[in-house]
Protein backbone atom coordinates (compact mmCIF):
# COMPACT_ATOMS: atom_id res chain seq x y z
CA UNK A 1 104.55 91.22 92.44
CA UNK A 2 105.57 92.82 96.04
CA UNK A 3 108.32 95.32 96.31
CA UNK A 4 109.95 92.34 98.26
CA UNK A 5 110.40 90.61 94.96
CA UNK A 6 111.20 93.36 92.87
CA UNK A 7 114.16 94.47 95.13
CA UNK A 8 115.09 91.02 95.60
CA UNK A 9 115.46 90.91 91.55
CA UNK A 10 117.42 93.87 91.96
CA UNK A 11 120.18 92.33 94.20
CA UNK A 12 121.09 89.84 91.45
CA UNK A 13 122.38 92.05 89.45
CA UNK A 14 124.23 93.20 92.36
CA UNK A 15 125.87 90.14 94.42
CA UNK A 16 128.45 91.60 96.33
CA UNK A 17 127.02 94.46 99.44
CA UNK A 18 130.36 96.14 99.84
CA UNK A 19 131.23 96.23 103.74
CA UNK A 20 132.00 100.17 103.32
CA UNK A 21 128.73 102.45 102.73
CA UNK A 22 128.61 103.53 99.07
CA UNK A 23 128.52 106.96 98.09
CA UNK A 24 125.61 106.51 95.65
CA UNK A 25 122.11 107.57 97.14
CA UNK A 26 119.77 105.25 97.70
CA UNK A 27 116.75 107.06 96.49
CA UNK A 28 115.16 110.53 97.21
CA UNK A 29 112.41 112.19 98.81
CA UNK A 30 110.02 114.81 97.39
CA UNK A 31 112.15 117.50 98.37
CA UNK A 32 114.85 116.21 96.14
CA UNK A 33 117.00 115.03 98.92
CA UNK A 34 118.79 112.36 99.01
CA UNK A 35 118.81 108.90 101.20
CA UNK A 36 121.82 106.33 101.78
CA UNK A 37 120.68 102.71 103.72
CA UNK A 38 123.24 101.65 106.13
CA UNK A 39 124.50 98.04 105.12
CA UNK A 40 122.66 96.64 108.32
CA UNK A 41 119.65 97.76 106.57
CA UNK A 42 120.69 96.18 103.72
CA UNK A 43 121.73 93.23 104.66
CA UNK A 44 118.25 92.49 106.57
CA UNK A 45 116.03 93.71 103.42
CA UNK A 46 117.81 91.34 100.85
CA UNK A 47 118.13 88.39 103.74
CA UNK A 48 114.79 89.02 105.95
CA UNK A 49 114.83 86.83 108.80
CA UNK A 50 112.31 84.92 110.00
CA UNK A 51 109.88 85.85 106.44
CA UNK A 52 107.45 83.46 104.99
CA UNK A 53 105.85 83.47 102.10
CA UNK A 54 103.15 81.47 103.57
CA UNK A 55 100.80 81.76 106.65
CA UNK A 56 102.34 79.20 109.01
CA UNK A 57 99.89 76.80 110.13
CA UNK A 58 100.80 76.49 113.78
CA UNK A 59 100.88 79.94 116.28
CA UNK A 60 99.45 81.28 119.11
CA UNK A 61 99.16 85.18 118.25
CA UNK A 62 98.01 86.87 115.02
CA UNK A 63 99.01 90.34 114.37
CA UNK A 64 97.72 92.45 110.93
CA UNK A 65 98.27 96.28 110.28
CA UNK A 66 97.95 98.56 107.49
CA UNK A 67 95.77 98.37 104.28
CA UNK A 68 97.09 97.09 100.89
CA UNK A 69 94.97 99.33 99.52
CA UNK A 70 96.62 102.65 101.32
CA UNK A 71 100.31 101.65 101.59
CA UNK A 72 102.14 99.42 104.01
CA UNK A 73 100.64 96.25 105.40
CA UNK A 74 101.79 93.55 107.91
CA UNK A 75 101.13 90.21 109.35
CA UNK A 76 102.92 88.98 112.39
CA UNK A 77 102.71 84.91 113.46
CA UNK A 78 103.35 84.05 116.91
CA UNK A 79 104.81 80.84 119.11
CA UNK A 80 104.65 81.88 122.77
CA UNK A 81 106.03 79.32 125.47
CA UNK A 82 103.05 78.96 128.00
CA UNK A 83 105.19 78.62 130.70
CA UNK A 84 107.28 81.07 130.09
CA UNK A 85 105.72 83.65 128.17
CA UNK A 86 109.56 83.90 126.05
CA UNK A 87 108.60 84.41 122.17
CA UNK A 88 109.88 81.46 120.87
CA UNK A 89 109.27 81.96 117.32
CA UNK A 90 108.12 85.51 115.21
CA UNK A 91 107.03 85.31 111.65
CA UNK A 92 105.85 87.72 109.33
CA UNK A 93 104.83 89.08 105.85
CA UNK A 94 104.72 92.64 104.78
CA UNK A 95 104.13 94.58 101.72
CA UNK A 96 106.23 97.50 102.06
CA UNK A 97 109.04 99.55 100.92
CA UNK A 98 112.98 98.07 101.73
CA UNK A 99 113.13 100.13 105.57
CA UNK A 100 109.53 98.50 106.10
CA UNK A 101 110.95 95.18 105.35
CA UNK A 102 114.28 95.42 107.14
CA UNK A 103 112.93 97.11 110.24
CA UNK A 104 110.21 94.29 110.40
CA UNK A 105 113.23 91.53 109.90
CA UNK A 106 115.18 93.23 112.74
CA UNK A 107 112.50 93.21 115.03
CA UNK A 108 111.76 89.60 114.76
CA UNK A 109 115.87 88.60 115.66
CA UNK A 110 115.12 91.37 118.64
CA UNK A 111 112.10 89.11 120.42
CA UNK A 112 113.75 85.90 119.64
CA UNK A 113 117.59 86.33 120.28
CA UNK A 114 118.73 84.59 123.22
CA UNK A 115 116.11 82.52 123.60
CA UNK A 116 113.31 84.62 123.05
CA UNK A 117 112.20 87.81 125.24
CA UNK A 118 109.02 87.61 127.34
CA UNK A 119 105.85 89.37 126.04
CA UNK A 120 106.16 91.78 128.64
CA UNK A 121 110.01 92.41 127.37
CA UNK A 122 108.96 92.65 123.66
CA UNK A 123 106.40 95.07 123.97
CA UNK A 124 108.45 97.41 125.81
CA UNK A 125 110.41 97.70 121.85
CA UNK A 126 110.24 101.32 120.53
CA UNK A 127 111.01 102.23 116.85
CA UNK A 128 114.03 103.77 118.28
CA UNK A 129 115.77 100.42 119.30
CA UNK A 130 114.84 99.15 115.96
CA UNK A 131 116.61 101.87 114.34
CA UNK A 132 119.66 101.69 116.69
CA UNK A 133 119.88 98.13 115.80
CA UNK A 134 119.78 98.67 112.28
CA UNK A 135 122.30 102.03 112.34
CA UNK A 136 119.31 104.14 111.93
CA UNK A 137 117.15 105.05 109.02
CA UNK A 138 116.89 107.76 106.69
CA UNK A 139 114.70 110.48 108.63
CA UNK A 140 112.04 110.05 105.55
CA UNK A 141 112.20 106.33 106.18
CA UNK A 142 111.71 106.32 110.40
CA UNK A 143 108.05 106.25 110.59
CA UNK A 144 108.59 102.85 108.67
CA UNK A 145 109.94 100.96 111.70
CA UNK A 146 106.69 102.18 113.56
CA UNK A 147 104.37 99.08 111.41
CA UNK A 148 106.18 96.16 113.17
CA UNK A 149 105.63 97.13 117.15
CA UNK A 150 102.28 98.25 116.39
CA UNK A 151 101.71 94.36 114.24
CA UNK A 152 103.32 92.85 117.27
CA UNK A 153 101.17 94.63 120.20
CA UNK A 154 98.16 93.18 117.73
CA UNK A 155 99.50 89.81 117.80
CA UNK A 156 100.27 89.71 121.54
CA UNK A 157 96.64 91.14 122.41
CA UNK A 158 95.36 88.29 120.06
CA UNK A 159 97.47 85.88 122.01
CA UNK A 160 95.85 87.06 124.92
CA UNK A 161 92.42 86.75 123.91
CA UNK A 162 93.00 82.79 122.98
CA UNK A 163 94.33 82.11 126.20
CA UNK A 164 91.36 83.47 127.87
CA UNK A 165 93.47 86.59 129.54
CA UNK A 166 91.42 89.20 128.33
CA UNK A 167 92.25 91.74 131.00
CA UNK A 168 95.94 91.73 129.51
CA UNK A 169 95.11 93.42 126.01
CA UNK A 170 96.40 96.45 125.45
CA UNK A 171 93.78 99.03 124.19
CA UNK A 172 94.20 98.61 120.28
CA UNK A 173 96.28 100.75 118.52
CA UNK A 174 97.54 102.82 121.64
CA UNK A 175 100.66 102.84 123.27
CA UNK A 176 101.73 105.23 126.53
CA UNK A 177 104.45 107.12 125.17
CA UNK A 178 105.17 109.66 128.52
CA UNK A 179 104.25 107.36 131.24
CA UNK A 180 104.52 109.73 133.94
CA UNK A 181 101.63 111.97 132.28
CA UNK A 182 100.17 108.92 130.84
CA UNK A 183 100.22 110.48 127.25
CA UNK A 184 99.78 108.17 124.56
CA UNK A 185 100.75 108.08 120.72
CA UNK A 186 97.05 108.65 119.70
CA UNK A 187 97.38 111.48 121.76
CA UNK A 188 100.25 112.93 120.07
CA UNK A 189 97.95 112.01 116.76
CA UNK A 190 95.20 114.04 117.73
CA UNK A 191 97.34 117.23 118.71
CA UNK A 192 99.29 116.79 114.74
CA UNK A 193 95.94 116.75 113.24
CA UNK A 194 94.70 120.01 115.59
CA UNK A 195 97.57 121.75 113.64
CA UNK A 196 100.90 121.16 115.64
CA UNK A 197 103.60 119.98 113.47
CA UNK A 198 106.82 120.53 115.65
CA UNK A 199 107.63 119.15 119.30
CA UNK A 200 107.37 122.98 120.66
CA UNK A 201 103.65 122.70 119.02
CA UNK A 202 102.57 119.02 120.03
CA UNK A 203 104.72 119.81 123.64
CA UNK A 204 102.37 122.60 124.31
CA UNK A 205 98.89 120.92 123.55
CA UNK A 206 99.98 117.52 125.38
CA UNK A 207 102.94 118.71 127.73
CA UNK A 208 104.43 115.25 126.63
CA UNK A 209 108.39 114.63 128.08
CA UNK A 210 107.88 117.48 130.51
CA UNK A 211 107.22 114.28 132.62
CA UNK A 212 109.55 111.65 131.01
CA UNK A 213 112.38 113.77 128.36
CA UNK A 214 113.84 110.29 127.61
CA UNK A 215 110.89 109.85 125.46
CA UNK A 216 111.24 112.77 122.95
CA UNK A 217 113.03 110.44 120.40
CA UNK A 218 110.14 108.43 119.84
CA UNK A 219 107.72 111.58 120.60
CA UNK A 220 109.61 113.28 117.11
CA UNK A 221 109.84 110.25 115.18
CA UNK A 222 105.93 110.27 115.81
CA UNK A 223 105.31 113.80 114.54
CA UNK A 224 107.33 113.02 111.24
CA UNK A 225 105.18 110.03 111.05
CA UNK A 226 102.05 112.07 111.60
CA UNK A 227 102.40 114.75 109.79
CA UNK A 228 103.44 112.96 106.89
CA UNK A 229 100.61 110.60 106.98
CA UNK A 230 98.00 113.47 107.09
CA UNK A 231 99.88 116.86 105.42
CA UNK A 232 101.49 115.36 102.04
């Protein structure tokens, strides 16, 4: 059974989301400190949007990240308007934990609000406006709403390679996180796993914001993604 199903067990026992934040904790880290979700996070793990339980048949872009094996792992579905390029329609599956799920479900009402955001749009999503539209995430939770961008570059580049437009993929896996110094997020992986697990320490190996500051957000929520993935 998927954490999805266990939590969703969970919520009936408990109907009613009260519309002010409770003061119970939500769970805790391994420092012993405690987490509360914010009821938009909440309210999109026990009501995804846009989740299937079953590959849809139709769609033109396939996204998959993660291992079920290691942890996290995620399957984006596609429906791109040829004309258009607007997202018409995102699905998805994960197996994850409840910020996984909810920052996955956000992300889908993101490209398709409004009639849909181009490709171009949607890939220009950062973790941080995920967060921001869900009234953040518990700091040991962030590097959860990293998975969905990353499954949705993957699904756009596979888009991409069905229509024949090859030269459009975006190198796999990498994403230009400074774009004045052209400084990527495998770049900021490579200087965590040299030893730098600060922004002083990953600032002075890769000189990343000195170009572009407005991306330090998503330059620190990378480190604590990092250097939990590879120190604990």
């Amino acid at each position: 059974m998927s954490i999805f199903n266990i939590f969703k067990k969970s919520k009936d026992k408990n109907q009613e989301v009260e519309s002010k934040e409770p003061a119970i904790s939500d769970g805790q880290d391994i420092y012993g400190q405690e987490w509360i979700y914010s009821n938009t996070v909440r309210q999109h793990f026990f009501e995804p949007q846009n989740f299937v339980s079953q590959a849809p048949e139709d769609y033109d872009g396939l996204g998959m990240v993660g291992s079920p094996m290691c942890g996290d792992m995620m399957k984006v579905w596609l429906k791109v308007d040829p004309e258009t390029e607007k997202i018409k329609d995102f699905k998805w599956q994960t197996f994850g934990c409840a910020s996984a799920i909810a920052a996955t479900s956000m992300l889908s009402v993101m490209t398709t609000e409004n009639g849909g955001l181009t490709i171009e749009e949607a890939l220009k999503i950062t973790p941080t406006d995920i967060i921001k539209r869900l009234s953040g995430l518990p700091q040991r939770k962030i590097h959860c709403s990293v998975l969905g961008d990353k499954a949705l570059e993957a699904a756009v580049n596979d888009y991409f390679c069905r229509t024949h437009q090859e030269s459009r993929m975006r190198k796999e896996g990498t994403r230009v996180i400074d774009k004045v110094l052209n400084i990527t997020d495998k770049d900021i992986e490579q200087a965590v796993k040299d030893g730098a697990k600060t922004l002083e320490e990953v600032q002075a190996k890769t000189k990343v914001g000195t170009g572009e500051p407005n991306c330090l957000p998503e330059v620190e929520e990378l480190i604590r993604y990092y250097v939990e993935k590879y120190y604990h």
